[in-house]
Structure formats: C-alpha cells, structure tokens
Protein backbone atom coordinates (compact mmCIF):
# COMPACT_ATOMS: atom_id res chain seq x y z
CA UNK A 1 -76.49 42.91 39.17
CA UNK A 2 -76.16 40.31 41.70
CA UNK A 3 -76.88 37.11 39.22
CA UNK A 4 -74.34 38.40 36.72
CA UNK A 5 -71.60 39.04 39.85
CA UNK A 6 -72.08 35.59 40.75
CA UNK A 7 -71.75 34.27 37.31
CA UNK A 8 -68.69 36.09 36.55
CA UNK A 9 -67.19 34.85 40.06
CA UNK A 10 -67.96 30.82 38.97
CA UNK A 11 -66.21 31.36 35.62
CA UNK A 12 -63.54 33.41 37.52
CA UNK A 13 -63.41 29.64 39.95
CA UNK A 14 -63.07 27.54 36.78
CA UNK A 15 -60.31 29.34 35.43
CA UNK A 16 -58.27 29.74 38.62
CA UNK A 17 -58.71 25.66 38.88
CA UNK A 18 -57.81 25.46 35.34
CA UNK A 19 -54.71 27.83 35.60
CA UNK A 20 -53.62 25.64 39.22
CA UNK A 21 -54.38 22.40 37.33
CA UNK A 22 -51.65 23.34 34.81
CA UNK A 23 -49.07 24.59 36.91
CA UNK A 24 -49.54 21.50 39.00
CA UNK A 25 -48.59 19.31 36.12
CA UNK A 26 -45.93 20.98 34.50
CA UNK A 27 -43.83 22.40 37.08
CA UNK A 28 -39.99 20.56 36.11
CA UNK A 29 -40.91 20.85 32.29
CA UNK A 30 -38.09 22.64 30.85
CA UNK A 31 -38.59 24.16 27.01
CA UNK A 32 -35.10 23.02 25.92
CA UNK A 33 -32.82 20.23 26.92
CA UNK A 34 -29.92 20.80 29.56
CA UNK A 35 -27.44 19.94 27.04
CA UNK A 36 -28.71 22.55 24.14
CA UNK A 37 -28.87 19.47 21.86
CA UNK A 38 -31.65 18.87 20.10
CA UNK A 39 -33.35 15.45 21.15
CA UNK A 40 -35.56 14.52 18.47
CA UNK A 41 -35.60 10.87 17.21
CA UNK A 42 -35.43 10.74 13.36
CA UNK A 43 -37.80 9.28 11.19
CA UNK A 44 -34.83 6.89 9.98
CA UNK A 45 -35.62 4.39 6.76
CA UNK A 46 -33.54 1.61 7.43
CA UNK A 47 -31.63 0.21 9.99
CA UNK A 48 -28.64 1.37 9.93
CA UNK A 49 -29.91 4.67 9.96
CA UNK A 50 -30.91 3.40 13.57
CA UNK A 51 -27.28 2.45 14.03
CA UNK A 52 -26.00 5.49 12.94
CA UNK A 53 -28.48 7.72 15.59
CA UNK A 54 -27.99 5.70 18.38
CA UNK A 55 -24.19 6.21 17.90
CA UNK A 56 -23.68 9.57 16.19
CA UNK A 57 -26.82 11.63 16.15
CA UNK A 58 -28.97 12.51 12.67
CA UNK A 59 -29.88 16.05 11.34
CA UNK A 60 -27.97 17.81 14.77
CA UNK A 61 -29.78 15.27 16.90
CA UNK A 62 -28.09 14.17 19.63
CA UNK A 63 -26.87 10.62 19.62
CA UNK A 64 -29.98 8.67 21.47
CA UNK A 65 -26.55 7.01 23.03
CA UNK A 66 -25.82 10.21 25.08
CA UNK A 67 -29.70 10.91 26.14
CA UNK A 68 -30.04 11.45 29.92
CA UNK A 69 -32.40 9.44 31.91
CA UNK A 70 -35.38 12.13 31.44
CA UNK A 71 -34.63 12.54 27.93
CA UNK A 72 -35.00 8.97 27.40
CA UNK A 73 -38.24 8.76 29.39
CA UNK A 74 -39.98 11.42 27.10
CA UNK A 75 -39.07 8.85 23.70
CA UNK A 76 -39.39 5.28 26.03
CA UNK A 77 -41.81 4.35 23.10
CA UNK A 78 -39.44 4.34 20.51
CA UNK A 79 -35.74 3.65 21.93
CA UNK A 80 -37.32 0.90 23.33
CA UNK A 81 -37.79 -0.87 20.10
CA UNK A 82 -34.38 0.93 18.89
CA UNK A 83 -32.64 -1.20 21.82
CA UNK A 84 -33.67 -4.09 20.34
CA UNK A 85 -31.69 -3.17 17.30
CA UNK A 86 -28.69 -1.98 19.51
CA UNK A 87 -28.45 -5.37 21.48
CA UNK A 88 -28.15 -7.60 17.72
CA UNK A 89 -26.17 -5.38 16.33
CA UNK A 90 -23.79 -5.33 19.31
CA UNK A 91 -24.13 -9.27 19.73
CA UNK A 92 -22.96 -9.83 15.87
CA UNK A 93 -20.04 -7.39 16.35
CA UNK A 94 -17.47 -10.09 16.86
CA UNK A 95 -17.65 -11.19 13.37
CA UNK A 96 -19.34 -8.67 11.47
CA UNK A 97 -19.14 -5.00 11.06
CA UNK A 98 -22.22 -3.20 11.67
CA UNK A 99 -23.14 -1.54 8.73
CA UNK A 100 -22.80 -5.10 6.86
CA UNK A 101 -24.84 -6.44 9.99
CA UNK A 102 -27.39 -3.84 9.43
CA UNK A 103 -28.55 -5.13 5.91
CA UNK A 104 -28.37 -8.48 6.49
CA UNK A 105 -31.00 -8.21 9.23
CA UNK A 106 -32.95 -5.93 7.24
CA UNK A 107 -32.84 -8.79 4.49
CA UNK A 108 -33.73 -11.45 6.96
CA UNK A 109 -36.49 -10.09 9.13
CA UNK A 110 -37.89 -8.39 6.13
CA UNK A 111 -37.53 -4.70 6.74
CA UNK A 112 -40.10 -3.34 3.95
CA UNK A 113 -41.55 -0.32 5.89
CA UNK A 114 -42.76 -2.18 8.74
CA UNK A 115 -40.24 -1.36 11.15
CA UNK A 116 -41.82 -2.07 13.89
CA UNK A 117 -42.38 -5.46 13.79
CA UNK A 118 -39.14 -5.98 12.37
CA UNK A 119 -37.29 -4.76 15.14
CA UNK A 120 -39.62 -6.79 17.30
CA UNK A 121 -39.41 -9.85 15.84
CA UNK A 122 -35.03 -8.78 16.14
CA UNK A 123 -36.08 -8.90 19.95
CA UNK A 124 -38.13 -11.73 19.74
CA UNK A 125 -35.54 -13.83 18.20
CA UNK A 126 -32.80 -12.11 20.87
CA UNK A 127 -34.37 -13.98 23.50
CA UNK A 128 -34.20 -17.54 21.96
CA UNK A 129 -31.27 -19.49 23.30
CA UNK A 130 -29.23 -19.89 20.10
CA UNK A 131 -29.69 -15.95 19.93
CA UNK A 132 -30.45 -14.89 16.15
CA UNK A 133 -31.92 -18.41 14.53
CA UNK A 134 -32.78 -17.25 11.53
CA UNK A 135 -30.12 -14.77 10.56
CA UNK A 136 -27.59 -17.81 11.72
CA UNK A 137 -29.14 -20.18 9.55
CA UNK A 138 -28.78 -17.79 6.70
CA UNK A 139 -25.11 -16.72 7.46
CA UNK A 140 -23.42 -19.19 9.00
CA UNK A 141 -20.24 -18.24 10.73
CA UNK A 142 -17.08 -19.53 9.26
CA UNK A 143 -14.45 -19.88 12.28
C-alpha cells in the first residue's frame, strides 16, 4: 500500500506543477476582445484587399486600423508586412487613388501569390531615397 500511495502522490506533484505552470502563463488572456469585434486578419488575395482591411474591416473583422496595442501584438507577424503596404499606399496618395495604386503595385512588384515577398520587396524599395524606383519608372508622374 505504501509504494502505490507514494506513486499516486508524485503524479498528484506533476499535475499540480502542470496546473500552476498554466495559470502562470495565461493569467491576462482574455477569450474575446474588449471591443466584441472580431480580430481576425483575413486571408486577403490581393492588395487592395489589404487596403480595404486595414481601413474598413473584412468578413465583420475589425479594421486592423482600429486594433489596440495588445491586439496588434497577438498578429505583429502579419501587420507588420501589411504596414509596408499601408506606408506606399499612403505615400502615392497625392496623385493617385488607392484602389488604382493598389494594382499598379501588384503589377509592378509582381503580386502572383507570393505576397510576402511582394510586400517586402514594397518595403524594401520604401527605404531607397527616391522612395518607389521601380513603380516611378513605370508611372511617371505628370505635374
């Protein structure tokens, strides 16, 4: 009797450390956002589907625009490359509405179902002094 009481106590340990592990880590998780919103990215297929979630929302998403500082933590890996999209689109704004803005860069940095490295070659090419080479050289602006 007393080799199966002390078994039954270890396993009784392991979960208790188990069960504290847990409840260590997830204390400030909350099951739904503060807002009620839903704050799933979409699975968008081109970029101004991007466009449209970052300033409207897709599907009752909430508009990754409006996302609160956790909520953006929990998707870092993906609105990060969706900035990159935000910042070119916002840069060509003067002269260029951002749906038309949208294709063209799809055309020019070839947006054929690799969107990641699309959007960061878009940031790659942000960063260059005359911002946007290649789309430039393809539409020149007319002033």
């Amino acid at each position: 009797m007393w080799g199966e009481f002390k078994k039954l106590r270890k396993g009784m340990k392991q979960i208790n450390s188990r069960v504290d592990r847990v409840i260590l880590y997830h204390t400030k998780v909350t099951s739904t956002p503060s807002s009620g919103q839903n704050t799933e990215t979409y699975n968008c297929s081109s970029l101004h589907e991007y466009w449209v979630e970052y300033n409207f929302g897709i599907g009752g998403n909430k508009p990754t625009s409006k996302y609160t500082k956790a909520e953006r933590r929990l998707h870092k890996h993906r609105l990060c490359l969706r900035m990159k999209l935000k910042n070119a689109v916002k840069h060509l704004w003067n002269h260029t509405p951002a749906p038309i803005a949208c294709e063209r860069l799809e055309e020019v940095y070839n947006f054929d179902g690799r969107k990641s490295a699309c959007l960061r070659e878009i940031g790659k090419e942000m960063k260059k002094t005359p911002v946007l080479p290649k789309y430039f050289l393809k539409y020149p602006i007319n002033n």
